[in-house]
PDB file of N, CA and C in Angstrom:
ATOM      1  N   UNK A   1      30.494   5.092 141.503  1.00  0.00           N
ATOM      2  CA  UNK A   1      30.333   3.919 142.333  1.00  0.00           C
ATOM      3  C   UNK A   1      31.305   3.996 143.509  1.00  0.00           C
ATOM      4  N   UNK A   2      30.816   3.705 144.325  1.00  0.00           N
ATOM      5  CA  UNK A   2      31.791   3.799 145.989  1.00  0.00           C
ATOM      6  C   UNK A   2      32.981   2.507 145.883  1.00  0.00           C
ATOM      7  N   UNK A   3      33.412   2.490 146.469  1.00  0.00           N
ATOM      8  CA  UNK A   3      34.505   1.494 147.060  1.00  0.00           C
ATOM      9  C   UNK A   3      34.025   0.360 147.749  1.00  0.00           C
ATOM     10  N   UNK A   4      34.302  -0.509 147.928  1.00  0.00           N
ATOM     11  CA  UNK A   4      33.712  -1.651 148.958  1.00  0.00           C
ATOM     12  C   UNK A   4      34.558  -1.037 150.171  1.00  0.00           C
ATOM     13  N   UNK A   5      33.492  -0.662 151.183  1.00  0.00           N
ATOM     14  CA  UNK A   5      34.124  -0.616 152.343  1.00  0.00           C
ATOM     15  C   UNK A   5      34.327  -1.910 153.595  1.00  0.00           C
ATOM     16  N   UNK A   6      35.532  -1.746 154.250  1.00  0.00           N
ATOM     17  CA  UNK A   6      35.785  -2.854 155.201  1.00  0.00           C
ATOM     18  C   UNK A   6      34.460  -2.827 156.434  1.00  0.00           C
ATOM     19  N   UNK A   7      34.207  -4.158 156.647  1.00  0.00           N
ATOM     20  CA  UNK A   7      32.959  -4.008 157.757  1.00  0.00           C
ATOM     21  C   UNK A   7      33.631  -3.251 158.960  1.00  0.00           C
ATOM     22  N   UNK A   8      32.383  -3.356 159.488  1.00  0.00           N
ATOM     23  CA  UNK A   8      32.339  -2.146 161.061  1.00  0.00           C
ATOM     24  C   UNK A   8      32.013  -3.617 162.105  1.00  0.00           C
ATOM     25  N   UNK A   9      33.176  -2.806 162.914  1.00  0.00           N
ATOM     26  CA  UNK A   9      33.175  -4.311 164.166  1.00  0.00           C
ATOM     27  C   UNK A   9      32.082  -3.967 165.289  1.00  0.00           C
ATOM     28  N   UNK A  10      31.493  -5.188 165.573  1.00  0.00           N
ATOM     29  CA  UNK A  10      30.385  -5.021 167.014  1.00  0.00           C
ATOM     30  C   UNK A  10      30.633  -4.105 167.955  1.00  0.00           C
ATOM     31  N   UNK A  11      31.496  -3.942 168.234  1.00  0.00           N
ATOM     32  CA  UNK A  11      31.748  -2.699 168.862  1.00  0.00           C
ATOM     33  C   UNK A  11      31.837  -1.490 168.716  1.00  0.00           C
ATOM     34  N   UNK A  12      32.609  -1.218 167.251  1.00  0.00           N
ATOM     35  CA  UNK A  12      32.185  -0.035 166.631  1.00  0.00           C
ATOM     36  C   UNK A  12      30.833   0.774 166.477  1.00  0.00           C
ATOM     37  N   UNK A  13      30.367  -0.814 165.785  1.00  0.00           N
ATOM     38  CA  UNK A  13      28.480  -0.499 165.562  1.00  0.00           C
ATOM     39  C   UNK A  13      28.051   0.430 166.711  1.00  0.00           C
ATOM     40  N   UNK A  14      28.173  -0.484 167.751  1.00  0.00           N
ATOM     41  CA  UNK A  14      27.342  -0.124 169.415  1.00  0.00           C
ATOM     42  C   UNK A  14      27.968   1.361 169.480  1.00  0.00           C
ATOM     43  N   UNK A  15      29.523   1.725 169.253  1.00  0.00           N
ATOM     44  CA  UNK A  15      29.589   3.705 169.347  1.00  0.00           C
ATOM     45  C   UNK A  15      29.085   4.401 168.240  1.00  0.00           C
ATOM     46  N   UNK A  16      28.546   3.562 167.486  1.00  0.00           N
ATOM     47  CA  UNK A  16      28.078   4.463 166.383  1.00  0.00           C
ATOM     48  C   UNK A  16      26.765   5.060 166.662  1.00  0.00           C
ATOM     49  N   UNK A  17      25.918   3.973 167.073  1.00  0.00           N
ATOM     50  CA  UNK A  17      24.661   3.693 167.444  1.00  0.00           C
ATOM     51  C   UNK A  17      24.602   4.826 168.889  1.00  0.00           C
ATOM     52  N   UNK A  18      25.515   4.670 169.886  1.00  0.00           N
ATOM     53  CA  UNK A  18      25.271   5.817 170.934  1.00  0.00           C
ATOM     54  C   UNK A  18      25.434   6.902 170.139  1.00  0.00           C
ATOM     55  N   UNK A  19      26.148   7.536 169.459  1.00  0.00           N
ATOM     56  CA  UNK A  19      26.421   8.954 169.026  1.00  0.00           C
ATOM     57  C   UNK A  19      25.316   9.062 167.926  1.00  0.00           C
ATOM     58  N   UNK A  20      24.812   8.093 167.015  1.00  0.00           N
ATOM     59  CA  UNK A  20      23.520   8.603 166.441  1.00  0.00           C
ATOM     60  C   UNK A  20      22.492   9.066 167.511  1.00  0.00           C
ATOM     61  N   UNK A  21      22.536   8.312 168.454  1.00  0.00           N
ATOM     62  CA  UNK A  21      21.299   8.409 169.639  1.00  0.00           C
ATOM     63  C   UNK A  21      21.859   9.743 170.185  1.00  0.00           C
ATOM     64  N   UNK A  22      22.478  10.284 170.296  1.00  0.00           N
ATOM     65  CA  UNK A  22      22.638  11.360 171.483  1.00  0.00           C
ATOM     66  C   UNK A  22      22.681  12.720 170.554  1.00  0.00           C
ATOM     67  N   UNK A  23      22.910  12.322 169.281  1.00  0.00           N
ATOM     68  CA  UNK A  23      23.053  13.110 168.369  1.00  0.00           C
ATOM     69  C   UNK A  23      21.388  13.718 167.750  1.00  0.00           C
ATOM     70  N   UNK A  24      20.862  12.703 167.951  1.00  0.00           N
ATOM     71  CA  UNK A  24      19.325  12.591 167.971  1.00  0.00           C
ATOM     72  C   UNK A  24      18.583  13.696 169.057  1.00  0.00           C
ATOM     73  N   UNK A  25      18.919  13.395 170.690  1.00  0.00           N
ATOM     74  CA  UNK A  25      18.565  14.031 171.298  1.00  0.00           C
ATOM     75  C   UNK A  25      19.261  15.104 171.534  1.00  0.00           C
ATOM     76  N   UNK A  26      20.329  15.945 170.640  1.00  0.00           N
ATOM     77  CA  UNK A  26      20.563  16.990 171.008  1.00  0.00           C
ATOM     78  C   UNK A  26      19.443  17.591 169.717  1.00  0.00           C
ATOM     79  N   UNK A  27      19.580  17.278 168.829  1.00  0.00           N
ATOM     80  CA  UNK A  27      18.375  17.431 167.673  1.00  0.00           C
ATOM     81  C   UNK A  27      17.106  18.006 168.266  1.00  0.00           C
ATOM     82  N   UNK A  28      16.706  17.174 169.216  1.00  0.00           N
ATOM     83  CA  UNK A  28      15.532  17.240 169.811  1.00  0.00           C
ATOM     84  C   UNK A  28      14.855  18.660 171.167  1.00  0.00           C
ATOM     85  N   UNK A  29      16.287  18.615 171.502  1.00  0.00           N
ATOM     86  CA  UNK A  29      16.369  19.686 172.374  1.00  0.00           C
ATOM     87  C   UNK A  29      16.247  20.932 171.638  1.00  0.00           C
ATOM     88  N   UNK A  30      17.058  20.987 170.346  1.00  0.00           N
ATOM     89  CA  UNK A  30      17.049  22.460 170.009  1.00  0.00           C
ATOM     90  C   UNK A  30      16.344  22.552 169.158  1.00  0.00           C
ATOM     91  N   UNK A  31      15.545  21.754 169.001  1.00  0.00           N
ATOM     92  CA  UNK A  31      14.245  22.226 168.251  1.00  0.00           C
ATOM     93  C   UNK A  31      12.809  22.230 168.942  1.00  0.00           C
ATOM     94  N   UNK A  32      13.009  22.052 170.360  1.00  0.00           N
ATOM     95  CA  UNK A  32      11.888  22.519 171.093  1.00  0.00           C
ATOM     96  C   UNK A  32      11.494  20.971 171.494  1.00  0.00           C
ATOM     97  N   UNK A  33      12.130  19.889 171.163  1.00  0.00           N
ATOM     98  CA  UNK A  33      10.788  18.683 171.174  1.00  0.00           C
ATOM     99  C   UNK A  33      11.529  18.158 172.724  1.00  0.00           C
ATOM    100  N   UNK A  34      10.948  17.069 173.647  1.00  0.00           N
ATOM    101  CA  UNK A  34      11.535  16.599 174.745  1.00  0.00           C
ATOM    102  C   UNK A  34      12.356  15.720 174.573  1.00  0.00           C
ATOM    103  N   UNK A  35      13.694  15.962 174.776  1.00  0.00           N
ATOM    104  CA  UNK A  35      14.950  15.251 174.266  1.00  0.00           C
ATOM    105  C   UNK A  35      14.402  13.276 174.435  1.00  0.00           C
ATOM    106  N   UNK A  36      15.029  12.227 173.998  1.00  0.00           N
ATOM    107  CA  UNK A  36      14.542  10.949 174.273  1.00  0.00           C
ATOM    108  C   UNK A  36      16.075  10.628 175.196  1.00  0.00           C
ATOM    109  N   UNK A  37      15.534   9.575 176.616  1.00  0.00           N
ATOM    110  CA  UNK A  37      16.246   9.721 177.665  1.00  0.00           C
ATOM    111  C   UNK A  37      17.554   9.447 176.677  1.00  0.00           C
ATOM    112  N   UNK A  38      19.191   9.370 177.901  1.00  0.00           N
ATOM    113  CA  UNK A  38      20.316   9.056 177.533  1.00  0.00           C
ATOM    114  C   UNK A  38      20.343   7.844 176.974  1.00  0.00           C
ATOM    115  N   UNK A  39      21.583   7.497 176.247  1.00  0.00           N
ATOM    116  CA  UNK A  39      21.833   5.989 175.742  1.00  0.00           C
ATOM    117  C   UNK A  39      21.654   4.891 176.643  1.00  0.00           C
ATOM    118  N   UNK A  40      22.076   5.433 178.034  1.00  0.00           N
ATOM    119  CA  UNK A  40      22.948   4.813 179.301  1.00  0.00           C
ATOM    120  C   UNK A  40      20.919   4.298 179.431  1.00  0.00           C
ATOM    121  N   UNK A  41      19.979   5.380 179.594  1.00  0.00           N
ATOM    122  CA  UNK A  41      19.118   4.957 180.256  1.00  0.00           C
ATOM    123  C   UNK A  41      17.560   4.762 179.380  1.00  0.00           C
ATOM    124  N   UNK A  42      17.631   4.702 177.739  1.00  0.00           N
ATOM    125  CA  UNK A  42      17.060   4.270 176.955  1.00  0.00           C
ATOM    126  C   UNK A  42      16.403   3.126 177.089  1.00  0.00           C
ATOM    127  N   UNK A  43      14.962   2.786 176.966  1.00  0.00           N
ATOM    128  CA  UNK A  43      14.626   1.091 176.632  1.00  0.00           C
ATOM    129  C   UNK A  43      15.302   0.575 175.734  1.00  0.00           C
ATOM    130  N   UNK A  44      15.226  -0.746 175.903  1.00  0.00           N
ATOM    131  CA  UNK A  44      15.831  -1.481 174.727  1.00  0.00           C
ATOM    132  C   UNK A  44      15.510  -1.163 173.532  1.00  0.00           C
ATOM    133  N   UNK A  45      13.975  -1.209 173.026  1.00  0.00           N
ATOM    134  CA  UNK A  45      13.250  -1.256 172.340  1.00  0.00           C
ATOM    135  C   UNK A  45      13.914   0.181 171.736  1.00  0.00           C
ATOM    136  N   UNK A  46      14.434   1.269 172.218  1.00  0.00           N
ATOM    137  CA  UNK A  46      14.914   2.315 171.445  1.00  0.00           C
ATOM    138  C   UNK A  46      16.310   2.336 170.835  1.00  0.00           C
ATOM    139  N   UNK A  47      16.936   1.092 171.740  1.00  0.00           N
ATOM    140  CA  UNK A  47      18.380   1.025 171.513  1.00  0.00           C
ATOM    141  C   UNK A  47      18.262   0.213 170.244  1.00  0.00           C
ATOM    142  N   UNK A  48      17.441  -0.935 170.537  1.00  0.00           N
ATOM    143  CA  UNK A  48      17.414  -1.701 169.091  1.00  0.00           C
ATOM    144  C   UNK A  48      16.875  -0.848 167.755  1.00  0.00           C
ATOM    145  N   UNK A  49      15.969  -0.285 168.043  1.00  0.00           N
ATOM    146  CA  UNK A  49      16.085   0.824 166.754  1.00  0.00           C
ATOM    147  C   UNK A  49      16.951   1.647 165.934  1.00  0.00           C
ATOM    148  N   UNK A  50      17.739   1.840 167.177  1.00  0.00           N
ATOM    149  CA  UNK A  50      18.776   2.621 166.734  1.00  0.00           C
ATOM    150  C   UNK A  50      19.870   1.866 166.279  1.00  0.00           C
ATOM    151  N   UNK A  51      20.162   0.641 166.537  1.00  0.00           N
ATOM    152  CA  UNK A  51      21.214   0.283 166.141  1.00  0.00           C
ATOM    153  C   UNK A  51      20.543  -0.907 164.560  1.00  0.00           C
ATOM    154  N   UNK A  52      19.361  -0.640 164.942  1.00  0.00           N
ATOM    155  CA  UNK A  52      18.760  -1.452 163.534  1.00  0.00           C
ATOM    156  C   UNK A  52      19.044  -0.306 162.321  1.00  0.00           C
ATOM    157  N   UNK A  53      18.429   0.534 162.632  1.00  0.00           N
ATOM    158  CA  UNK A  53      19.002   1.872 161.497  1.00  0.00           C
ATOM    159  C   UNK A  53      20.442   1.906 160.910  1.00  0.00           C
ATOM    160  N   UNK A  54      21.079   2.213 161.821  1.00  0.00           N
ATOM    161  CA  UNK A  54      22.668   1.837 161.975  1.00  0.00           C
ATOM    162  C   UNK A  54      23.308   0.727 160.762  1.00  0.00           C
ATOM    163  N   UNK A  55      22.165  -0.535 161.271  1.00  0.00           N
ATOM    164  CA  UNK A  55      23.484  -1.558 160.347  1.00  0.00           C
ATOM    165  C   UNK A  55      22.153  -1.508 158.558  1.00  0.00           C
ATOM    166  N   UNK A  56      21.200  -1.143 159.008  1.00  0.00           N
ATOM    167  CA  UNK A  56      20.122  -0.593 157.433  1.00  0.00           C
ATOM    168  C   UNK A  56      21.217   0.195 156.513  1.00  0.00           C
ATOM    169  N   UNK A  57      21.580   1.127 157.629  1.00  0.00           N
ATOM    170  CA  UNK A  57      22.678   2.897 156.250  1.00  0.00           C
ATOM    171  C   UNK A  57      23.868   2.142 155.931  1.00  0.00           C
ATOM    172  N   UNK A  58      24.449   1.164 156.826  1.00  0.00           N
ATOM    173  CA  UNK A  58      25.576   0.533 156.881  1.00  0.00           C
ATOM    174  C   UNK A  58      25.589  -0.168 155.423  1.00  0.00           C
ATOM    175  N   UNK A  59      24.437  -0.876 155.096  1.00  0.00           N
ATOM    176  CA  UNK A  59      24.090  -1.653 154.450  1.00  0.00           C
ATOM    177  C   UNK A  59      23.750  -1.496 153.022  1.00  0.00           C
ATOM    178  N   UNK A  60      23.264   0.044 152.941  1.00  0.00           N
ATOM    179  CA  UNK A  60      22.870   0.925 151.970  1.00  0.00           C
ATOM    180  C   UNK A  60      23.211   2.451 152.143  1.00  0.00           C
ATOM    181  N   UNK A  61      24.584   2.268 152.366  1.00  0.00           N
ATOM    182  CA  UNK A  61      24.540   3.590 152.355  1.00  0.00           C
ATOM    183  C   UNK A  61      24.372   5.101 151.158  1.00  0.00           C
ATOM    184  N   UNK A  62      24.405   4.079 149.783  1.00  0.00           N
ATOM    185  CA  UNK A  62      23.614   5.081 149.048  1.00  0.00           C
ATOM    186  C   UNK A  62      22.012   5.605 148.816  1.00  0.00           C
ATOM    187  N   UNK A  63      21.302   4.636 149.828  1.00  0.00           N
ATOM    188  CA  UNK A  63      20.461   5.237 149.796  1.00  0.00           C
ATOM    189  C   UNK A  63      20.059   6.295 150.153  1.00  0.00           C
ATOM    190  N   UNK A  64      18.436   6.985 149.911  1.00  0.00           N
ATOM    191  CA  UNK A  64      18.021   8.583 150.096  1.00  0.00           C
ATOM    192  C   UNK A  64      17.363   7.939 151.303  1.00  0.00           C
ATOM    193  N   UNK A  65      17.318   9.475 152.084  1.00  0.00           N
ATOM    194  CA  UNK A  65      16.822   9.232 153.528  1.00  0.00           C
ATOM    195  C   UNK A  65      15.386   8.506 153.603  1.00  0.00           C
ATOM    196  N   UNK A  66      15.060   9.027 152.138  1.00  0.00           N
ATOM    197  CA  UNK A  66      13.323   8.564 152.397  1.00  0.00           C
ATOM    198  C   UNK A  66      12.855   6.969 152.257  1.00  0.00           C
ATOM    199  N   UNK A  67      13.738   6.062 151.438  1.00  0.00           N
ATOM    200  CA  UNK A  67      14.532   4.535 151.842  1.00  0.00           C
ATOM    201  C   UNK A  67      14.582   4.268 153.630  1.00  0.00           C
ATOM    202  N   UNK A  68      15.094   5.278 153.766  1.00  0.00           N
ATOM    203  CA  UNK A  68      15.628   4.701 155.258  1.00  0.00           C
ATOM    204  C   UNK A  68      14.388   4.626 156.176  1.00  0.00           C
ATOM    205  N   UNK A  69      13.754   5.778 155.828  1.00  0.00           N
ATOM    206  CA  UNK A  69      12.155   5.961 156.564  1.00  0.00           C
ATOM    207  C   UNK A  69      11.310   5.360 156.075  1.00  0.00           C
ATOM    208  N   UNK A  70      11.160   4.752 155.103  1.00  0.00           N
ATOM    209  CA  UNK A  70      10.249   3.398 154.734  1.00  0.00           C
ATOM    210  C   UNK A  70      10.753   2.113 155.004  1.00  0.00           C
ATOM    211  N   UNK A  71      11.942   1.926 155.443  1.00  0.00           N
ATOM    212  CA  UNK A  71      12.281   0.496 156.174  1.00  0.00           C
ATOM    213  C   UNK A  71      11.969   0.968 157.432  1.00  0.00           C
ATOM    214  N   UNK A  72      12.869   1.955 158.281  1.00  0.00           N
ATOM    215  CA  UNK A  72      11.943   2.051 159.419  1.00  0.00           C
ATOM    216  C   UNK A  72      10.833   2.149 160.125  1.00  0.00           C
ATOM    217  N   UNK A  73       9.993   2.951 158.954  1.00  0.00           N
ATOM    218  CA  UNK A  73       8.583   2.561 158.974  1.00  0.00           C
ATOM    219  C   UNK A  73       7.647   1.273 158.827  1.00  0.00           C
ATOM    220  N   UNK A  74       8.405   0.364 158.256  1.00  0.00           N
ATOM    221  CA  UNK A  74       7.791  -0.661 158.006  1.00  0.00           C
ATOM    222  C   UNK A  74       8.292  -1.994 159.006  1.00  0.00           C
ATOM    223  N   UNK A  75       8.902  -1.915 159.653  1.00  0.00           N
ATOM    224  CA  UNK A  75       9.641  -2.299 160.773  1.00  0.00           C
ATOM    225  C   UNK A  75       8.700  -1.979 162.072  1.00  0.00           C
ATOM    226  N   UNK A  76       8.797  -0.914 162.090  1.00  0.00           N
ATOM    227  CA  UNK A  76       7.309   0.080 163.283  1.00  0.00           C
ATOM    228  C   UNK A  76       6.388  -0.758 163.363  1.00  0.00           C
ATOM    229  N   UNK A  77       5.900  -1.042 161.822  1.00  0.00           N
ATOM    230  CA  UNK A  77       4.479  -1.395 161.786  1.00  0.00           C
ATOM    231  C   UNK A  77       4.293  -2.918 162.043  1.00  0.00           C
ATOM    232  N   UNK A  78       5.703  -3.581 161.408  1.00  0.00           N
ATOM    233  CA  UNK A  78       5.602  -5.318 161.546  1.00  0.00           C
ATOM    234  C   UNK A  78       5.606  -5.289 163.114  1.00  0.00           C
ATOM    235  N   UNK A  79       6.177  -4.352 164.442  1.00  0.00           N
ATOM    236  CA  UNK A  79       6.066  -4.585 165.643  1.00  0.00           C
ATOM    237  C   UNK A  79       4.740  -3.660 166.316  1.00  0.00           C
ATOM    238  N   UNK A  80       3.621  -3.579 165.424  1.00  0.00           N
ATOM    239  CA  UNK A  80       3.060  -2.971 165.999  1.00  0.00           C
ATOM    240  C   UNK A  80       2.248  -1.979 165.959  1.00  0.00           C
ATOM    241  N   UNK A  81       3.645  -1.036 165.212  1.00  0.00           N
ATOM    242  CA  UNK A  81       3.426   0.520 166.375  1.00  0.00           C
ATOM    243  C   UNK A  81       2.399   1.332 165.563  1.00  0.00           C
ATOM    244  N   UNK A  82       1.561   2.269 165.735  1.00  0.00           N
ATOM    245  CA  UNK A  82       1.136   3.228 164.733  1.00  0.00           C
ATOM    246  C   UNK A  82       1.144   4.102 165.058  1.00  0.00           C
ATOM    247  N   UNK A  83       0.292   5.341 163.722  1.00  0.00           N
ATOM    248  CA  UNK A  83       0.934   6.594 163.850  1.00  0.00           C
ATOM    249  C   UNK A  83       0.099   7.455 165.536  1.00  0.00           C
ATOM    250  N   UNK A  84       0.353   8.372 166.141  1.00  0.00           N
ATOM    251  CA  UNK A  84      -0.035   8.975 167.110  1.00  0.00           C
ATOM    252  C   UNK A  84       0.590  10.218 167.644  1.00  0.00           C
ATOM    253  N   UNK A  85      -0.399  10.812 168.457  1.00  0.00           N
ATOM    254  CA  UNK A  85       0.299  12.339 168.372  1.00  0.00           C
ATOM    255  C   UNK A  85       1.506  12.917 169.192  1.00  0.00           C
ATOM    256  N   UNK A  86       1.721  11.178 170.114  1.00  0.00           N
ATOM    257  CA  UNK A  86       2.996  11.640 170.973  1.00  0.00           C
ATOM    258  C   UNK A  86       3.762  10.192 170.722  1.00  0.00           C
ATOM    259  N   UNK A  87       5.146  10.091 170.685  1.00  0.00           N
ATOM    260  CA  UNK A  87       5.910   9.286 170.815  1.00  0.00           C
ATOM    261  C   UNK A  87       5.769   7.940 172.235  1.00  0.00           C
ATOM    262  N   UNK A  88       5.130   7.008 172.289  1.00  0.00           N
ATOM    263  CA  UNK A  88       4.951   6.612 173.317  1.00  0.00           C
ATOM    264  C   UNK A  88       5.332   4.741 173.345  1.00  0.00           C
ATOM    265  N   UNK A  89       6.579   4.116 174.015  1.00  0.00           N
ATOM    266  CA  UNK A  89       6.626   2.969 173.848  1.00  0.00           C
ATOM    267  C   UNK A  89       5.935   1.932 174.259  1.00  0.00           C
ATOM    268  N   UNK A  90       5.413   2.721 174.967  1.00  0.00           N
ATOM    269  CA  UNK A  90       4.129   1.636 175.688  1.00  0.00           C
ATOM    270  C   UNK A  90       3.044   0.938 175.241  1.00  0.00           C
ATOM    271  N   UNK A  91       2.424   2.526 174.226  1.00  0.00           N
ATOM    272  CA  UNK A  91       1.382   2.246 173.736  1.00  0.00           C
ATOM    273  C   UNK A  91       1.634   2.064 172.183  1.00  0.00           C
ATOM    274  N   UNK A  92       3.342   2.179 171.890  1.00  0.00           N
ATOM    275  CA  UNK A  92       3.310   2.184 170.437  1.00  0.00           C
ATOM    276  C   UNK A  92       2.966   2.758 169.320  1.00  0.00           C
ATOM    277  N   UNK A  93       2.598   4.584 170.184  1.00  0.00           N
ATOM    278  CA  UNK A  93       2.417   4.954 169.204  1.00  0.00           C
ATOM    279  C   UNK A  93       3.704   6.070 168.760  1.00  0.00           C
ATOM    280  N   UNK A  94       3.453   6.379 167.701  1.00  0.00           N
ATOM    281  CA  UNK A  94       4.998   7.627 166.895  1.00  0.00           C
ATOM    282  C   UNK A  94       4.149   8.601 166.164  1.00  0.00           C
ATOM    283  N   UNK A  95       4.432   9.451 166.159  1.00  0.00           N
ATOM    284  CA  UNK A  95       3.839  11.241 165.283  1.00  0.00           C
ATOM    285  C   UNK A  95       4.538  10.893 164.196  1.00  0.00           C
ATOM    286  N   UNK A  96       5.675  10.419 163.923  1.00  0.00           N
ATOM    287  CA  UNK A  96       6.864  10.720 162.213  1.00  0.00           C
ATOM    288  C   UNK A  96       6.551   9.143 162.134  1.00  0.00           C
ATOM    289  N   UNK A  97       5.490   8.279 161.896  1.00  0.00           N
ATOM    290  CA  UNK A  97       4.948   7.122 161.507  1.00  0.00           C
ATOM    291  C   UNK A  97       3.884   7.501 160.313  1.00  0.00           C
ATOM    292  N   UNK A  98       4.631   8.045 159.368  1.00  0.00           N
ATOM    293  CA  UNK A  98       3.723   8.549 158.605  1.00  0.00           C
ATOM    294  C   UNK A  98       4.781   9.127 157.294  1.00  0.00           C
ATOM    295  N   UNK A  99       4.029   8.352 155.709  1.00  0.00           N
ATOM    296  CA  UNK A  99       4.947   8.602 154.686  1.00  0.00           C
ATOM    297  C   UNK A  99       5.869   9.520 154.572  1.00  0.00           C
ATOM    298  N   UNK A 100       7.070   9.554 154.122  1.00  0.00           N
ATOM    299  CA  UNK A 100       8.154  10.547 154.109  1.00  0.00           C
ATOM    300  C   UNK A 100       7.718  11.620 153.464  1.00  0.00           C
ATOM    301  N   UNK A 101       6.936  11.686 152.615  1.00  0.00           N
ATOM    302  CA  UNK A 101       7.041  12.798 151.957  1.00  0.00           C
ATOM    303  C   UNK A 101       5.694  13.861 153.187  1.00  0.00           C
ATOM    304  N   UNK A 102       5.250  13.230 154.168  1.00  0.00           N
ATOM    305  CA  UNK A 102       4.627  14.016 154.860  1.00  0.00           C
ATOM    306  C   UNK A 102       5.059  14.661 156.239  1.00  0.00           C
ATOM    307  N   UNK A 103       6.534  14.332 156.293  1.00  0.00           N
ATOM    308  CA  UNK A 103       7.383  14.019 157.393  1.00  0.00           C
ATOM    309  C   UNK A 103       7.545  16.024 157.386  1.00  0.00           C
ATOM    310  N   UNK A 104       7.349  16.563 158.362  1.00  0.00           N
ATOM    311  CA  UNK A 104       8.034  17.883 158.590  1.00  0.00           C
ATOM    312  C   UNK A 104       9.575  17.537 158.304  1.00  0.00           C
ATOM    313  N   UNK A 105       9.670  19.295 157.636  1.00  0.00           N
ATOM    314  CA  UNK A 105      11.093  19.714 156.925  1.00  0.00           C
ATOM    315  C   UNK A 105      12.134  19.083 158.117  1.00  0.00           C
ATOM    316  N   UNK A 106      12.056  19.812 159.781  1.00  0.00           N
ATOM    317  CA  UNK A 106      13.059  19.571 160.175  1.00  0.00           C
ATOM    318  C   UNK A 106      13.295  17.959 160.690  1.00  0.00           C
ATOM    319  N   UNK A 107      12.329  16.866 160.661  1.00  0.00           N
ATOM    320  CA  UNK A 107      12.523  15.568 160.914  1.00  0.00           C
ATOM    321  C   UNK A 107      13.419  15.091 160.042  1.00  0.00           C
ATOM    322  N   UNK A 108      13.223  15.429 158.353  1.00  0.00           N
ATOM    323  CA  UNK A 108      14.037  15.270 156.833  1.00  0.00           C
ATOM    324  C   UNK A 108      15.332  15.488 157.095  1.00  0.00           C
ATOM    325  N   UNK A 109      15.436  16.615 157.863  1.00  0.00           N
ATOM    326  CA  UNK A 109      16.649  17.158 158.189  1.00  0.00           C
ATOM    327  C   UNK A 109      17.590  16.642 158.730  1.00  0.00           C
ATOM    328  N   UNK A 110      16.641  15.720 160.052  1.00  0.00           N
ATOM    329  CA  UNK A 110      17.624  15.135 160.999  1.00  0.00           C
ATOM    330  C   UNK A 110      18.225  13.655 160.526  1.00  0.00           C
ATOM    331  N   UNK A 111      17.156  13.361 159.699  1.00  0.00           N
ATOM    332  CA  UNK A 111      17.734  11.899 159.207  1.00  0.00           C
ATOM    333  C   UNK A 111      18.464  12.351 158.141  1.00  0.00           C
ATOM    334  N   UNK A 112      18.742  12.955 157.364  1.00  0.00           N
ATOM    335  CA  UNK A 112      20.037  13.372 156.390  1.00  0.00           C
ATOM    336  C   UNK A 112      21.241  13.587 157.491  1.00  0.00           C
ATOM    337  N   UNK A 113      21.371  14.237 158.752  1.00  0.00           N
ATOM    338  CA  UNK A 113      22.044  14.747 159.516  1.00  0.00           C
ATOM    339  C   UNK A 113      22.179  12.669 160.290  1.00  0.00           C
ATOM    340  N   UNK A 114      21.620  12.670 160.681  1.00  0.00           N
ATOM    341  CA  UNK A 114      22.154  11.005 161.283  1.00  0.00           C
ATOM    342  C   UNK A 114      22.327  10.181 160.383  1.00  0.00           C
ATOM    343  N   UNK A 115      21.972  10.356 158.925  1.00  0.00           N
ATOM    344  CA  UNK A 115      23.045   9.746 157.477  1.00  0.00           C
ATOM    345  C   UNK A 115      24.229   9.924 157.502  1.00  0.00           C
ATOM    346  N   UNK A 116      24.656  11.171 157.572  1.00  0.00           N
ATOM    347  CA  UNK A 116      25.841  12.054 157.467  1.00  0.00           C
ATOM    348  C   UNK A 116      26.907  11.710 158.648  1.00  0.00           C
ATOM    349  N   UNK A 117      26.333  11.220 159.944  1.00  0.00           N
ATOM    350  CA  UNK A 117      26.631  10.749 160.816  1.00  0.00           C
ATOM    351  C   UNK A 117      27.766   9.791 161.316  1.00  0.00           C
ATOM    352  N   UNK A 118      26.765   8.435 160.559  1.00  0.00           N
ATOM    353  CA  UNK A 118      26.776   7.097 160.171  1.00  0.00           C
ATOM    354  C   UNK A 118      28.124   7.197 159.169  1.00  0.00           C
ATOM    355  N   UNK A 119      27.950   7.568 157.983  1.00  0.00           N
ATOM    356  CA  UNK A 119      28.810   7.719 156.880  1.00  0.00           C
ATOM    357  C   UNK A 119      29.977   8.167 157.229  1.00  0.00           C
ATOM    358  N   UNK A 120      29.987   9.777 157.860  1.00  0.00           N
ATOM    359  CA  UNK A 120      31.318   9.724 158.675  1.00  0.00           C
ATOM    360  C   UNK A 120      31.922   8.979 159.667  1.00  0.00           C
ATOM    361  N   UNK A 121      31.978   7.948 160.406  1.00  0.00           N
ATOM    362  CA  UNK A 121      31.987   7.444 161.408  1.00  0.00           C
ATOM    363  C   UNK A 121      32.315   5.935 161.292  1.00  0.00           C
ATOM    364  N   UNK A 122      31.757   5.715 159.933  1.00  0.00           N
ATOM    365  CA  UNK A 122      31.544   3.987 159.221  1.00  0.00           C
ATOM    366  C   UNK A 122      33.602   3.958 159.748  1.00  0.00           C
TER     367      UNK A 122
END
């Protein structure tokens, strides 16, 4: 059993939340996909994701990644979004909108890697 950890201050959150995000798009780069813009110049709508994730692991941080991708997934869907073959905020649609266990190896990867993140950083 873990420790009760001391909360993470609003401000903290918000650097946690940039370095998951940038940490994300270096992810993205070296695996061939088109990085998602900077923190600085992100929609909201991506920032709030990211920092919704953020206080989710915060919250549970023993959970398995595939927890984390069924709240985020289900979050997607209460705003909307469904699955599609390109990432698009406009139209709402996402390619990794689709059960974890069907999620390509290296997507699995990256959310264990922005777990790992979070956890160090808390």
């Amino acid at each position: 059993m873990r420790k009760a950890r001391k909360p993470v201050s609003d401000a903290r959150a918000m650097q946690i939340a940039q370095v998951m995000h940038e940490a994300i798009r270096a992810w993205q780069a070296a695996n061939g996909q088109t990085p998602a813009p900077s923190w600085g110049r992100a929609p909201k709508w991506m920032k709030e994701a990211t920092v919704a994730s953020l206080l989710w692991r915060l919250e549970n941080p023993d959970a398995p990644a595939s927890a984390q991708h069924d709240q985020w997934m289900a979050v997607k869907k209460a705003d909307g979004w469904t699955s599609g073959k390109t990432k698009n905020g406009k139209k709402k649609t996402h390619p990794m909108l689709v059960p974890y266990a069907q999620l390509p190896e290296f997507e699995k990867r990256k959310d264990a890697l922005v777990n790992a993140i979070v956890d160090a950083l808390r």
